[in-house]
PDB file of N, CA and C in Angstrom:
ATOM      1  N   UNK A   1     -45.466 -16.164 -51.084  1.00  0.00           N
ATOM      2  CA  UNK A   1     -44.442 -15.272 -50.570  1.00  0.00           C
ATOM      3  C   UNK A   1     -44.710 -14.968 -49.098  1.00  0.00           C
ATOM      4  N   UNK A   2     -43.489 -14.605 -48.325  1.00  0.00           N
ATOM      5  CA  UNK A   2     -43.766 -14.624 -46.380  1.00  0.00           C
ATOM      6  C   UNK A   2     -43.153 -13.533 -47.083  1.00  0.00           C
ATOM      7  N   UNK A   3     -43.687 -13.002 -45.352  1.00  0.00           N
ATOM      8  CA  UNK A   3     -43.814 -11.694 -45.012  1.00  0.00           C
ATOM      9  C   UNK A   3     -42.610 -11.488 -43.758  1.00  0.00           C
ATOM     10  N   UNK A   4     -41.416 -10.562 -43.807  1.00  0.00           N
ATOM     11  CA  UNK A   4     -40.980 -10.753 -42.647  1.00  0.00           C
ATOM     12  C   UNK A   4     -41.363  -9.560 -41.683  1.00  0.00           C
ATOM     13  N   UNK A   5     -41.270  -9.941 -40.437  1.00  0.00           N
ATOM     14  CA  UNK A   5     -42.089  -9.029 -39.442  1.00  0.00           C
ATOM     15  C   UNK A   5     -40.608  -8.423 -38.552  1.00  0.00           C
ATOM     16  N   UNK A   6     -40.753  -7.154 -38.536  1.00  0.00           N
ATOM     17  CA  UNK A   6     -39.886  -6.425 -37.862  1.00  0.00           C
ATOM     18  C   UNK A   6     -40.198  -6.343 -36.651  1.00  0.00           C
ATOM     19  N   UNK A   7     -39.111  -6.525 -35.530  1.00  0.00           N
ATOM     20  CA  UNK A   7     -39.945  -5.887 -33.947  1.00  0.00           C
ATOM     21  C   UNK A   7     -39.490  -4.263 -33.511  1.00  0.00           C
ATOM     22  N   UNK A   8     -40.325  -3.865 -33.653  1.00  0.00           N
ATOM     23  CA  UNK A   8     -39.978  -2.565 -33.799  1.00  0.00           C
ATOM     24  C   UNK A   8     -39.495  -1.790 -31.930  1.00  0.00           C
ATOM     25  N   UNK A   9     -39.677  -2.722 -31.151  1.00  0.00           N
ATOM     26  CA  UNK A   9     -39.429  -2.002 -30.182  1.00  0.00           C
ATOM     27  C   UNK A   9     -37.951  -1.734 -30.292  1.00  0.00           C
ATOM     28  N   UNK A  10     -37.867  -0.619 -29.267  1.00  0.00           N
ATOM     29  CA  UNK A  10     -36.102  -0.411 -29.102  1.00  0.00           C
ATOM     30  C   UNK A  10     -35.538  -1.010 -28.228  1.00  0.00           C
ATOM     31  N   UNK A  11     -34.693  -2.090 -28.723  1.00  0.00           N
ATOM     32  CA  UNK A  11     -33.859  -2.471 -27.233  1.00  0.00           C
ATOM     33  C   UNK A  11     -33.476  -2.336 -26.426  1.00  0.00           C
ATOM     34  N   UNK A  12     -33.669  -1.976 -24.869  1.00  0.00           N
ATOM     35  CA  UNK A  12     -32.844  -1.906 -23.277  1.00  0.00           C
ATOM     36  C   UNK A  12     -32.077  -2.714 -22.918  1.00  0.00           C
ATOM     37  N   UNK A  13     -30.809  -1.523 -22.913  1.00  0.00           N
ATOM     38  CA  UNK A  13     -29.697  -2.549 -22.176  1.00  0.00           C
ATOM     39  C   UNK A  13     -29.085  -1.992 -21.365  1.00  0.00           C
ATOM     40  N   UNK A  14     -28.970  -3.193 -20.319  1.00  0.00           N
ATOM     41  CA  UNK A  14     -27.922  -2.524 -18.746  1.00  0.00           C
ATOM     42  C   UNK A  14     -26.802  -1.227 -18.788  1.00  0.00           C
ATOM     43  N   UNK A  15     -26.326  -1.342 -19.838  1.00  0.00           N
ATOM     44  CA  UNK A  15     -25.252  -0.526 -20.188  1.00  0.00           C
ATOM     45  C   UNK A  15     -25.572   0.726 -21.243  1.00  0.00           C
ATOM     46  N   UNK A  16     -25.225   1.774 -20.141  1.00  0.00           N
ATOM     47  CA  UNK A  16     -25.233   3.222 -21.401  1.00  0.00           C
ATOM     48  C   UNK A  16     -23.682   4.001 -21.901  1.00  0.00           C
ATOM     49  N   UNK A  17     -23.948   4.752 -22.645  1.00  0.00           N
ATOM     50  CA  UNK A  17     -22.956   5.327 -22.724  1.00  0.00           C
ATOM     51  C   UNK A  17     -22.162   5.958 -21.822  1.00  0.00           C
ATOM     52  N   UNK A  18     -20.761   5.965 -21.856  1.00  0.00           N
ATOM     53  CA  UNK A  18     -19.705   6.679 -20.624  1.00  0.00           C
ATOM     54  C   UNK A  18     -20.394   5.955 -19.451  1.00  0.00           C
ATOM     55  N   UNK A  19     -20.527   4.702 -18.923  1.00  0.00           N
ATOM     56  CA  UNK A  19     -20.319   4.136 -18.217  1.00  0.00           C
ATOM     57  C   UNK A  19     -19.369   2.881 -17.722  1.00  0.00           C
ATOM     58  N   UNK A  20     -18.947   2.640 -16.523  1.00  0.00           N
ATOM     59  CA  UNK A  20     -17.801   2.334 -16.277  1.00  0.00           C
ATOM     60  C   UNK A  20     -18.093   0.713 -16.495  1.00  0.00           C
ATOM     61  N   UNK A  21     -17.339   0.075 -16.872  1.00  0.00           N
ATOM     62  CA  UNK A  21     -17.767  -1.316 -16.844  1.00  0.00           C
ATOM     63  C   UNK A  21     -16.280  -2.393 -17.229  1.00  0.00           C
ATOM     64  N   UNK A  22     -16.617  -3.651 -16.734  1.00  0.00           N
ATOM     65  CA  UNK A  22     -15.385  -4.603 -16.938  1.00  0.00           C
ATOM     66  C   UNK A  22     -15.572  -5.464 -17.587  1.00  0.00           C
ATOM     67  N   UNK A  23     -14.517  -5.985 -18.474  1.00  0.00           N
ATOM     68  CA  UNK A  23     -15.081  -7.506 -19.360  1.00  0.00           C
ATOM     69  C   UNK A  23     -14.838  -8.371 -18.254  1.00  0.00           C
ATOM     70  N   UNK A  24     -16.144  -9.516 -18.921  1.00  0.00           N
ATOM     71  CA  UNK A  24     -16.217 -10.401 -17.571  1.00  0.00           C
ATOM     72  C   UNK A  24     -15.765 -11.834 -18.844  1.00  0.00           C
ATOM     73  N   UNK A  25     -15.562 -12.116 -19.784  1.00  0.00           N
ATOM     74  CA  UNK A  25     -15.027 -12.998 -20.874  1.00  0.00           C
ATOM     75  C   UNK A  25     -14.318 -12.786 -21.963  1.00  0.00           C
ATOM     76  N   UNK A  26     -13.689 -13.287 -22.001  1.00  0.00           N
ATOM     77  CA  UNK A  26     -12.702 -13.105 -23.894  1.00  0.00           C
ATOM     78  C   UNK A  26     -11.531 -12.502 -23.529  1.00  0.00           C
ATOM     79  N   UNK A  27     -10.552 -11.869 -24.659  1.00  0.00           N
ATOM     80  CA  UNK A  27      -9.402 -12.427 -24.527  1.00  0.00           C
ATOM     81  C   UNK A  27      -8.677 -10.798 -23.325  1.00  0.00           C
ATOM     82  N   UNK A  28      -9.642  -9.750 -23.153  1.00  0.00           N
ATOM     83  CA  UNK A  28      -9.735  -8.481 -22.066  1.00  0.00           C
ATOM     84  C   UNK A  28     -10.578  -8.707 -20.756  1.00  0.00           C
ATOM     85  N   UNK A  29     -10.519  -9.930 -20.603  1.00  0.00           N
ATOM     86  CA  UNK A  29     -11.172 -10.002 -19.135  1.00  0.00           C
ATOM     87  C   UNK A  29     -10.719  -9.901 -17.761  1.00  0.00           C
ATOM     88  N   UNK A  30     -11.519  -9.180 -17.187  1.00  0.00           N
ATOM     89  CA  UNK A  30     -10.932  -8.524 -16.278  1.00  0.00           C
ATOM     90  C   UNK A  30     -10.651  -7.295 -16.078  1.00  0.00           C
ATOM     91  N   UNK A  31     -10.527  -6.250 -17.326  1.00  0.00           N
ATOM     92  CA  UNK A  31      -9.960  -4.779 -17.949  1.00  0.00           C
ATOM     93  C   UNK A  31     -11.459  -4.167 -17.773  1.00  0.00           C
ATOM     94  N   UNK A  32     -10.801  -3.010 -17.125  1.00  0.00           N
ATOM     95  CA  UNK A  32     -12.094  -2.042 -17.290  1.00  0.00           C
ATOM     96  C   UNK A  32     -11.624  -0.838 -18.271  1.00  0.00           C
ATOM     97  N   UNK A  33     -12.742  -0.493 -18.594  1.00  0.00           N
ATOM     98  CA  UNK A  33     -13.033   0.521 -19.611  1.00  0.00           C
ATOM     99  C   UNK A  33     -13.889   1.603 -19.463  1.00  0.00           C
ATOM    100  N   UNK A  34     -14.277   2.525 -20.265  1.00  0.00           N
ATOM    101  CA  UNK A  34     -15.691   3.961 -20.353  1.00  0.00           C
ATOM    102  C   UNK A  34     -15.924   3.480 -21.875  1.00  0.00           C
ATOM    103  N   UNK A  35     -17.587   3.009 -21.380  1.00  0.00           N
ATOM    104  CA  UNK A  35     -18.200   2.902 -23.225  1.00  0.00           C
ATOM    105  C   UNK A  35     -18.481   4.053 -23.791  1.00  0.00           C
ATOM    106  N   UNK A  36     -17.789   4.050 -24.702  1.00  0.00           N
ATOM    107  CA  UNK A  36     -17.885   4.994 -26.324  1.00  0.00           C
ATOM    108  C   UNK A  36     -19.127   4.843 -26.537  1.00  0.00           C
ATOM    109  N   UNK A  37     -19.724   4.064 -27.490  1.00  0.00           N
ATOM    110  CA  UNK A  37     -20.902   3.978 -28.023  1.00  0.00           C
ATOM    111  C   UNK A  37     -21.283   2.483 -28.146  1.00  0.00           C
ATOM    112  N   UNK A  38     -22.896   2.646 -27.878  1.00  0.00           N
ATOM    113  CA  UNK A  38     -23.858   1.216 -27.638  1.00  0.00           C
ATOM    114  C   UNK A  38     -24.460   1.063 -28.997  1.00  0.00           C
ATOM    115  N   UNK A  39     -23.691   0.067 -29.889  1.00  0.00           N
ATOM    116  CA  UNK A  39     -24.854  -0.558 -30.941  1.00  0.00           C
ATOM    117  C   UNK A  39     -25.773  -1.669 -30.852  1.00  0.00           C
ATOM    118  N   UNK A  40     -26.753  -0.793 -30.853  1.00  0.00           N
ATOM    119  CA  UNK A  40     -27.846  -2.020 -30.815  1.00  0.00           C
ATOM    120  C   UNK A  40     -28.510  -2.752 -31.564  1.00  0.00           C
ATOM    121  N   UNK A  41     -28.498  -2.141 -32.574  1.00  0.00           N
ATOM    122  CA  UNK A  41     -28.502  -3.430 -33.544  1.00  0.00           C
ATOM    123  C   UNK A  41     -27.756  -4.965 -33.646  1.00  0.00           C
ATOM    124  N   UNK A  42     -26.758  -4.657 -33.176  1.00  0.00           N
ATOM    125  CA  UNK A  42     -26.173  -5.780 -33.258  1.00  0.00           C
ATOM    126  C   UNK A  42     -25.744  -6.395 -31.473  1.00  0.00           C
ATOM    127  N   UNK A  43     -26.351  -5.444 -30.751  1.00  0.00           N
ATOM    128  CA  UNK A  43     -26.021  -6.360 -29.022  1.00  0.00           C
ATOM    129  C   UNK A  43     -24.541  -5.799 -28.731  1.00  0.00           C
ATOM    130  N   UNK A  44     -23.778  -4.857 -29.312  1.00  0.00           N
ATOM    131  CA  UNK A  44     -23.035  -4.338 -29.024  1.00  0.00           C
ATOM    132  C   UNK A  44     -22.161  -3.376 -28.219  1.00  0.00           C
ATOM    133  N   UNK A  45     -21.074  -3.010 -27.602  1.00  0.00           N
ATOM    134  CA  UNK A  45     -20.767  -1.101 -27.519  1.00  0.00           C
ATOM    135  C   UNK A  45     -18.821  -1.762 -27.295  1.00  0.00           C
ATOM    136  N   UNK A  46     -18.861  -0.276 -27.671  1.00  0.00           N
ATOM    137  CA  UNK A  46     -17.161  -0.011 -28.045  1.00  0.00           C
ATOM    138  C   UNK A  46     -17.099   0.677 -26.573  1.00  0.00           C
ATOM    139  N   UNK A  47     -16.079  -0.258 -26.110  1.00  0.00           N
ATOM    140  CA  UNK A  47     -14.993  -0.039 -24.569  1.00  0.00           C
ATOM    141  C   UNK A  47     -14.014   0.640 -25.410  1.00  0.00           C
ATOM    142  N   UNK A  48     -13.614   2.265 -24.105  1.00  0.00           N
ATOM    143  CA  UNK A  48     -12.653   2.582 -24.470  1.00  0.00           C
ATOM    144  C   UNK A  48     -10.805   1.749 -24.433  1.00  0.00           C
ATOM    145  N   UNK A  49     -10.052   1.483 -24.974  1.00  0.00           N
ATOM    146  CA  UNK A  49      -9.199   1.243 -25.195  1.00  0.00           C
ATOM    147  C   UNK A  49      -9.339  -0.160 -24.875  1.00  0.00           C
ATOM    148  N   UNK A  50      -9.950  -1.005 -25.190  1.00  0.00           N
ATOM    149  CA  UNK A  50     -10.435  -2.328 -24.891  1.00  0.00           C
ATOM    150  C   UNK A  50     -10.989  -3.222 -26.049  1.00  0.00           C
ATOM    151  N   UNK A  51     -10.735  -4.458 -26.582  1.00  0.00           N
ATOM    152  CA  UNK A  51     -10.798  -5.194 -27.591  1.00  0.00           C
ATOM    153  C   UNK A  51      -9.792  -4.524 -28.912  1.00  0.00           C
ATOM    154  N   UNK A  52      -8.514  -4.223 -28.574  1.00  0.00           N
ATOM    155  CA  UNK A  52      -8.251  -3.388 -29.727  1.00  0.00           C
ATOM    156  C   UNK A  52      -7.751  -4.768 -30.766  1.00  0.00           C
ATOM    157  N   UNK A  53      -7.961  -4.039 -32.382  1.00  0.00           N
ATOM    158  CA  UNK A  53      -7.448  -4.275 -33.467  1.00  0.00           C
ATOM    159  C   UNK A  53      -6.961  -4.054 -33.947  1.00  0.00           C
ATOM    160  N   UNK A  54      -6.141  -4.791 -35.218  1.00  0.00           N
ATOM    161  CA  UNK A  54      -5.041  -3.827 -35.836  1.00  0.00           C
ATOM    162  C   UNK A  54      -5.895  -3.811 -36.963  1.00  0.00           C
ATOM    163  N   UNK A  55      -6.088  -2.712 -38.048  1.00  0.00           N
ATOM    164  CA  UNK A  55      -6.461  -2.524 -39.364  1.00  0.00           C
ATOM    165  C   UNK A  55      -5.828  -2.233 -40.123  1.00  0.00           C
ATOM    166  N   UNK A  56      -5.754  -2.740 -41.444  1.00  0.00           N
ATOM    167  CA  UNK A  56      -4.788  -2.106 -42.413  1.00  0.00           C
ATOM    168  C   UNK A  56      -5.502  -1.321 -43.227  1.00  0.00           C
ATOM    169  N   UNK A  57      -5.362   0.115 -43.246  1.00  0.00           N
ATOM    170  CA  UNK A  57      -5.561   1.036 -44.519  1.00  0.00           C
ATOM    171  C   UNK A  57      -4.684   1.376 -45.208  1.00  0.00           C
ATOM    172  N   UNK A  58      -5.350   1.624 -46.852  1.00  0.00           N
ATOM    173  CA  UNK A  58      -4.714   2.309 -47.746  1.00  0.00           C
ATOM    174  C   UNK A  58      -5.277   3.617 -47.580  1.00  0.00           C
ATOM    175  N   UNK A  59      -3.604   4.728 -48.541  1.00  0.00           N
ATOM    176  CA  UNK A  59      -3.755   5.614 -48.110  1.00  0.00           C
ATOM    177  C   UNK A  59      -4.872   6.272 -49.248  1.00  0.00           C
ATOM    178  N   UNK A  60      -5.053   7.970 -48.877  1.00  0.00           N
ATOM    179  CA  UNK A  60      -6.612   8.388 -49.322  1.00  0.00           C
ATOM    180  C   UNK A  60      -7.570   8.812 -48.231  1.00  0.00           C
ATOM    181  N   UNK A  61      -8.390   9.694 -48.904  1.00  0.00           N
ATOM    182  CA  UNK A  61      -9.387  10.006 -48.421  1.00  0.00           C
ATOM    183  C   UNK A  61      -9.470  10.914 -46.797  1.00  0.00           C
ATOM    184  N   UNK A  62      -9.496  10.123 -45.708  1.00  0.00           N
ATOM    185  CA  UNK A  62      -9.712  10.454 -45.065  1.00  0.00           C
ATOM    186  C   UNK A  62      -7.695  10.397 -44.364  1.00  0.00           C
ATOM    187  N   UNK A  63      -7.220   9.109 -44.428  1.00  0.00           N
ATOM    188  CA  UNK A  63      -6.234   9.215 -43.739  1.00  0.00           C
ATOM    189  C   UNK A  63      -5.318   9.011 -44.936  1.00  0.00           C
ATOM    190  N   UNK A  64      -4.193   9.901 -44.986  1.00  0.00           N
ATOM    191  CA  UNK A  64      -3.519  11.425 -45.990  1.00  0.00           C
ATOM    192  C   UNK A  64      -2.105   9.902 -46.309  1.00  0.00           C
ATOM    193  N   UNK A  65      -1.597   9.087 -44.899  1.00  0.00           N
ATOM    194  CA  UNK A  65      -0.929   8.165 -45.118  1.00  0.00           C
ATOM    195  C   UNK A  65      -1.562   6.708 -44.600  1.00  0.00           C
ATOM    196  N   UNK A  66      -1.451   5.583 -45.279  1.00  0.00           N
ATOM    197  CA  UNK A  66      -1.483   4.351 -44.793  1.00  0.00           C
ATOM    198  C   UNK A  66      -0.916   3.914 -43.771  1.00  0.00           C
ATOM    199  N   UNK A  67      -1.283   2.735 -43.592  1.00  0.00           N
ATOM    200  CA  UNK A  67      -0.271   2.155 -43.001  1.00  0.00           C
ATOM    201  C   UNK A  67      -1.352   1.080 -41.888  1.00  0.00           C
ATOM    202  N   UNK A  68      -0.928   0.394 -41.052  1.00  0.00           N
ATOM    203  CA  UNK A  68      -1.429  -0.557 -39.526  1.00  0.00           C
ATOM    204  C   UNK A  68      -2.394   0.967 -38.565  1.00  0.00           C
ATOM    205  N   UNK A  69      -4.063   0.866 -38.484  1.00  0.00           N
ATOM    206  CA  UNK A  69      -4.080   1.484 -37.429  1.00  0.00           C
ATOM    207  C   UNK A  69      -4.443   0.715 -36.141  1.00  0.00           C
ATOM    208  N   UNK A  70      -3.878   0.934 -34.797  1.00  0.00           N
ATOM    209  CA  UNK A  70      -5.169   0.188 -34.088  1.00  0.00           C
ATOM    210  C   UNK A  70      -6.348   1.027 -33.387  1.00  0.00           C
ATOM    211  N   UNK A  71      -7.432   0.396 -33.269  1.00  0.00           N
ATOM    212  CA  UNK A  71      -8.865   0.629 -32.705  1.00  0.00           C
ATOM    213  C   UNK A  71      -9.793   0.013 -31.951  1.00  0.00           C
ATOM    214  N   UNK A  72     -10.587   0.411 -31.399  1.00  0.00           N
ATOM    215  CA  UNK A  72     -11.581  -0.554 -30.344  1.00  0.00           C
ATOM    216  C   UNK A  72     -12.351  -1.171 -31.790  1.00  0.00           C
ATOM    217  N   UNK A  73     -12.865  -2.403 -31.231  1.00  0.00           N
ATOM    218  CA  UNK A  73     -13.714  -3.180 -31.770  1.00  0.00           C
ATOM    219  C   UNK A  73     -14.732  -3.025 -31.120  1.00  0.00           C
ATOM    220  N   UNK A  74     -16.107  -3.290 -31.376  1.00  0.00           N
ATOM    221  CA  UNK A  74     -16.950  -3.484 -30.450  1.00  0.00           C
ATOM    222  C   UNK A  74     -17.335  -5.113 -30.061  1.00  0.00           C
ATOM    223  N   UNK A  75     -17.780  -4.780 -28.509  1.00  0.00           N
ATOM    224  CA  UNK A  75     -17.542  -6.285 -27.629  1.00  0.00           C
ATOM    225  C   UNK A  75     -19.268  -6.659 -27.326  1.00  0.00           C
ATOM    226  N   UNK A  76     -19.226  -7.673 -27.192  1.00  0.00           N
ATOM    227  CA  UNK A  76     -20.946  -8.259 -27.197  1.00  0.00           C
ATOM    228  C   UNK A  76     -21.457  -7.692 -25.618  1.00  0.00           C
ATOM    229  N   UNK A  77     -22.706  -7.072 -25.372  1.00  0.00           N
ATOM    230  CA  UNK A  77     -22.877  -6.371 -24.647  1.00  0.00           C
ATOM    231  C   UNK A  77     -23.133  -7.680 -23.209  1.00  0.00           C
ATOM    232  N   UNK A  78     -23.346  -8.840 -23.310  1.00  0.00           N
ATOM    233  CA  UNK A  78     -23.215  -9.754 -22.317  1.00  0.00           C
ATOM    234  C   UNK A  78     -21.683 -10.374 -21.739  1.00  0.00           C
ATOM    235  N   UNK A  79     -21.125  -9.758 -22.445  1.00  0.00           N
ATOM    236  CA  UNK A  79     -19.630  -9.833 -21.714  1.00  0.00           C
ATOM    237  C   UNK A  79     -19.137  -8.583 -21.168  1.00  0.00           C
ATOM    238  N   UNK A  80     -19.951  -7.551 -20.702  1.00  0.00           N
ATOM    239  CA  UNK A  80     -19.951  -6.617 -19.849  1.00  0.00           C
ATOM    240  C   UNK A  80     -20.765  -6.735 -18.702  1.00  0.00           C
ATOM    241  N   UNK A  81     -20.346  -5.865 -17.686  1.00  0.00           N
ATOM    242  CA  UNK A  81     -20.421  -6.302 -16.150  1.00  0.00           C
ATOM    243  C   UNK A  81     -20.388  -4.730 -15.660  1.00  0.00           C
ATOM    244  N   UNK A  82     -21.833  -3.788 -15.267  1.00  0.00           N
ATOM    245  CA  UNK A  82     -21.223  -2.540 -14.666  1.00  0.00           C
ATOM    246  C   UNK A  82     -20.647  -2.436 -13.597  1.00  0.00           C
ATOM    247  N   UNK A  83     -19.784  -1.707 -13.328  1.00  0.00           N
ATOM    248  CA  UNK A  83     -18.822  -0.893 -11.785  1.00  0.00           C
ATOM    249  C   UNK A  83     -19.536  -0.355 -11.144  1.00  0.00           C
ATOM    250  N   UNK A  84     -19.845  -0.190 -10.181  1.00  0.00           N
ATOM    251  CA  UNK A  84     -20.960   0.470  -9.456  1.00  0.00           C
ATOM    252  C   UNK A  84     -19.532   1.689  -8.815  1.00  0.00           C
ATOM    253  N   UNK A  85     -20.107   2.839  -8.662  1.00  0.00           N
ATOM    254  CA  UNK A  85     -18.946   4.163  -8.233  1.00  0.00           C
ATOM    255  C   UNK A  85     -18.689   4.445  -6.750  1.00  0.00           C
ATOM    256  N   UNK A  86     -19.623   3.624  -5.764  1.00  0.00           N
ATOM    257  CA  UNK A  86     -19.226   3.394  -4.771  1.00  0.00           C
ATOM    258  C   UNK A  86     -18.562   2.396  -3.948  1.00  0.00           C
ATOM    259  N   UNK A  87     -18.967   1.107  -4.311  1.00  0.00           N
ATOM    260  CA  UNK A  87     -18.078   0.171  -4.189  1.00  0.00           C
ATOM    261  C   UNK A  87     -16.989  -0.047  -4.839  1.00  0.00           C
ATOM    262  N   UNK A  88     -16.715   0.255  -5.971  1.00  0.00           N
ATOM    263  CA  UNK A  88     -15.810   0.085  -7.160  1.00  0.00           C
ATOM    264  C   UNK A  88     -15.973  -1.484  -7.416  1.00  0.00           C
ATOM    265  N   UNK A  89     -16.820  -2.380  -7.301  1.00  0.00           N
ATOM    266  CA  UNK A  89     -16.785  -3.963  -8.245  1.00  0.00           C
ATOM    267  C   UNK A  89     -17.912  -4.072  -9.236  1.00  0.00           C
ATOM    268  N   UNK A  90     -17.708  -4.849  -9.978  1.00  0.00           N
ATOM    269  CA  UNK A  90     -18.398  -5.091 -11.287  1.00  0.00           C
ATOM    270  C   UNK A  90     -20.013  -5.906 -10.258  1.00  0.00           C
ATOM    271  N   UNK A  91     -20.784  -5.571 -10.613  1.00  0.00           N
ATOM    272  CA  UNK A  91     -22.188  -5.233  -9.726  1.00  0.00           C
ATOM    273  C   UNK A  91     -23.140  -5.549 -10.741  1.00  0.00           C
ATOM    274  N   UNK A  92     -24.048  -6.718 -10.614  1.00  0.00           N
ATOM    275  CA  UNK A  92     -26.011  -6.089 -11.256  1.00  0.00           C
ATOM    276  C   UNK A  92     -26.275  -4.928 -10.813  1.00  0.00           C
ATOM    277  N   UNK A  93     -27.240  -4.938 -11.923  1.00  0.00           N
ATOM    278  CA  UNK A  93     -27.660  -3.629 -11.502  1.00  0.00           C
ATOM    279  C   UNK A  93     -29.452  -4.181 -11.610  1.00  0.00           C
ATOM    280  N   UNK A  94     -30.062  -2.886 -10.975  1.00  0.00           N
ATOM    281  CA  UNK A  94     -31.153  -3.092 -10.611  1.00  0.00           C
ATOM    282  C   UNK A  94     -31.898  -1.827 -10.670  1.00  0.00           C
ATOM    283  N   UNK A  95     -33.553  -2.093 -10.938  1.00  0.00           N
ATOM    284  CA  UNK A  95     -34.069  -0.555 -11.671  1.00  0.00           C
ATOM    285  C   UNK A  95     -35.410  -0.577 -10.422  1.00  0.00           C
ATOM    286  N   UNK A  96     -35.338   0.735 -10.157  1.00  0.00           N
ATOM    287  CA  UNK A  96     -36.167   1.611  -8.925  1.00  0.00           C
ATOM    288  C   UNK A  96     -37.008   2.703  -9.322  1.00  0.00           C
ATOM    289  N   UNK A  97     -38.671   2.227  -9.319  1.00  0.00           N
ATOM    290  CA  UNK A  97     -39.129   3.596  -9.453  1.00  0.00           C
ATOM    291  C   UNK A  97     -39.237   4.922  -8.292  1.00  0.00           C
ATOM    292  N   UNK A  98     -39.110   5.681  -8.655  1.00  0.00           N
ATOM    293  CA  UNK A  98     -38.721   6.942  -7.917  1.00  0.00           C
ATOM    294  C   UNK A  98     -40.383   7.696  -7.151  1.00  0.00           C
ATOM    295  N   UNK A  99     -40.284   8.511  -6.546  1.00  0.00           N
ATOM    296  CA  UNK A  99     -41.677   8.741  -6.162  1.00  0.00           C
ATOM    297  C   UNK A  99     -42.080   9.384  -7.098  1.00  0.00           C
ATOM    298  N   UNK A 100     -41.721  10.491  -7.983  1.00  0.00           N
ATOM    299  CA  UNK A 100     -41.548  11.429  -9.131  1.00  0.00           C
ATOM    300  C   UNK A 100     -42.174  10.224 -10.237  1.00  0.00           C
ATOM    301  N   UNK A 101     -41.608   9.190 -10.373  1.00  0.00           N
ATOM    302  CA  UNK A 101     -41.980   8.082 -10.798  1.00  0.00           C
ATOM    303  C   UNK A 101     -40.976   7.582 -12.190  1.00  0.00           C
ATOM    304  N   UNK A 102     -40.030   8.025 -12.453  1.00  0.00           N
ATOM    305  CA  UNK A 102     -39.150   7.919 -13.097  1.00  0.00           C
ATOM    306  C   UNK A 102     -38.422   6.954 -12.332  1.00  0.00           C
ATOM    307  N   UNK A 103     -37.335   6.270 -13.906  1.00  0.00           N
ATOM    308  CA  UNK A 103     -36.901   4.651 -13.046  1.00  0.00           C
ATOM    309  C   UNK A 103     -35.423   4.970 -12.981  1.00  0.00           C
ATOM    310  N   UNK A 104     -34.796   4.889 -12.346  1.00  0.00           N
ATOM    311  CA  UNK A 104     -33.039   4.809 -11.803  1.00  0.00           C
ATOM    312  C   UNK A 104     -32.634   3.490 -11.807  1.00  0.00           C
ATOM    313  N   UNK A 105     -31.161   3.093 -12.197  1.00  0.00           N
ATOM    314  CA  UNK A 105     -30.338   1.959 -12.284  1.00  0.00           C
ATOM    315  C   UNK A 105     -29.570   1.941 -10.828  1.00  0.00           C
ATOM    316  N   UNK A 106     -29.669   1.161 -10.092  1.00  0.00           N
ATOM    317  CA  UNK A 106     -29.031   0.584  -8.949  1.00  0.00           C
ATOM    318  C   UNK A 106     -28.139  -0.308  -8.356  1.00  0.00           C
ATOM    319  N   UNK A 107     -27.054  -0.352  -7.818  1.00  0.00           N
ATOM    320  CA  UNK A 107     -26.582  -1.783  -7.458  1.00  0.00           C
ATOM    321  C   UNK A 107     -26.975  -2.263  -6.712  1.00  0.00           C
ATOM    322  N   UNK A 108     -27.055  -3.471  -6.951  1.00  0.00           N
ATOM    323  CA  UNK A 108     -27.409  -4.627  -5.976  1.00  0.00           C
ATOM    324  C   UNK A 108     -27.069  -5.249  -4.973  1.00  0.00           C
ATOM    325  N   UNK A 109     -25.406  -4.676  -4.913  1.00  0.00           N
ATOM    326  CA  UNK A 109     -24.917  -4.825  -3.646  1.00  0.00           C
ATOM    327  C   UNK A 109     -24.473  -4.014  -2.574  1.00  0.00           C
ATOM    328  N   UNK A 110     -24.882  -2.438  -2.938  1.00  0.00           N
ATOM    329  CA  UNK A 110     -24.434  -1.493  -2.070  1.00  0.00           C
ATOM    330  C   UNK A 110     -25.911  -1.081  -2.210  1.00  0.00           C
ATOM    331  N   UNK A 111     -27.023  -0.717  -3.259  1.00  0.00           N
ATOM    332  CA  UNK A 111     -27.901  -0.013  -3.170  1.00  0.00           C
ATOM    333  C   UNK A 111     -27.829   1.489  -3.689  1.00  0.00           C
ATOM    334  N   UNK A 112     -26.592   1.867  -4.326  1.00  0.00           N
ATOM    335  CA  UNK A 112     -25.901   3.025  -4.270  1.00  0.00           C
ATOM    336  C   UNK A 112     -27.392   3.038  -5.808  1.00  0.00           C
ATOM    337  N   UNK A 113     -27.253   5.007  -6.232  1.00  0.00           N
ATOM    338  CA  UNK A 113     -28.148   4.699  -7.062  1.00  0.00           C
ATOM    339  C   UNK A 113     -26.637   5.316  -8.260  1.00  0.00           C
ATOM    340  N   UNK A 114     -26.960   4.560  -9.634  1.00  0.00           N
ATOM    341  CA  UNK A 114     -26.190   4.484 -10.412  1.00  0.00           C
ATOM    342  C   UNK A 114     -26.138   5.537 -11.569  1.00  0.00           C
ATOM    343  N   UNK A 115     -27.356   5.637 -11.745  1.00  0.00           N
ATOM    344  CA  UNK A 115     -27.735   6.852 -12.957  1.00  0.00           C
ATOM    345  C   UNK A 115     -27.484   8.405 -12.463  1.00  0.00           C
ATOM    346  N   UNK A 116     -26.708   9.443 -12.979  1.00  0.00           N
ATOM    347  CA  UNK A 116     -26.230  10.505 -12.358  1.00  0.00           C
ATOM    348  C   UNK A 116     -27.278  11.637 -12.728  1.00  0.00           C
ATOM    349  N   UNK A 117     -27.914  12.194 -11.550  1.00  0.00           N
ATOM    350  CA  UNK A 117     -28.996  13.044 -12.063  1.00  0.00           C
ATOM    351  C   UNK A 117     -28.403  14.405 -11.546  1.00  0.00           C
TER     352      UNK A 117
END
């Protein structure tokens, strides 16, 4: 019998929550959005009003009537691209330790610093 091995670290990714960002592939490219929420388990985060779906529910429970709703899907976190807030274009970003010694997210093409303290 194998043994499977978990990696327990937590994943870092360019992108946090309520930050501004644009799809850079698939069928919203080009559209910017504010991320909802980053799943990481799966390499994920839900753009607001961006990748939407249609779902069909029955009625119950939570929603009183059925019917078609639509909703964000969540989009693979490498087909996001952050906005940097001073330039306004979809930008790398880049990480700076501070003298304090704490690390800040940066763009790479203005230098602007990205993380709002």
């Amino acid at each position: 019998m194998g043994y499977v091995l978990f990696d327990m670290a937590k994943k870092k990714f360019h992108i946090k929550k309520n930050d501004k960002v644009m799809v850079i592939s698939g069928k919203d490219k080009g559209k910017i959005g504010t991320v909802l929420e980053v799943i990481t388990k799966k390499d994920r985060a839900k753009v607001e009003k961006l990748n939407i779906v249609k779902r069909h529910t029955r009625p119950g429970g939570k929603a009183a009537q059925g019917g078609i709703v639509e909703k964000e899907s969540p989009i693979h976190i490498s087909n996001l691209m952050l906005i940097c807030g001073k330039c306004a274009e979809a930008t790398r970003m880049g990480i700076k330790i501070l003298e304090d010694g704490s690390k800040v997210r940066f763009c790479k093409k203005c230098g602007e610093i990205l993380d709002k303290q």
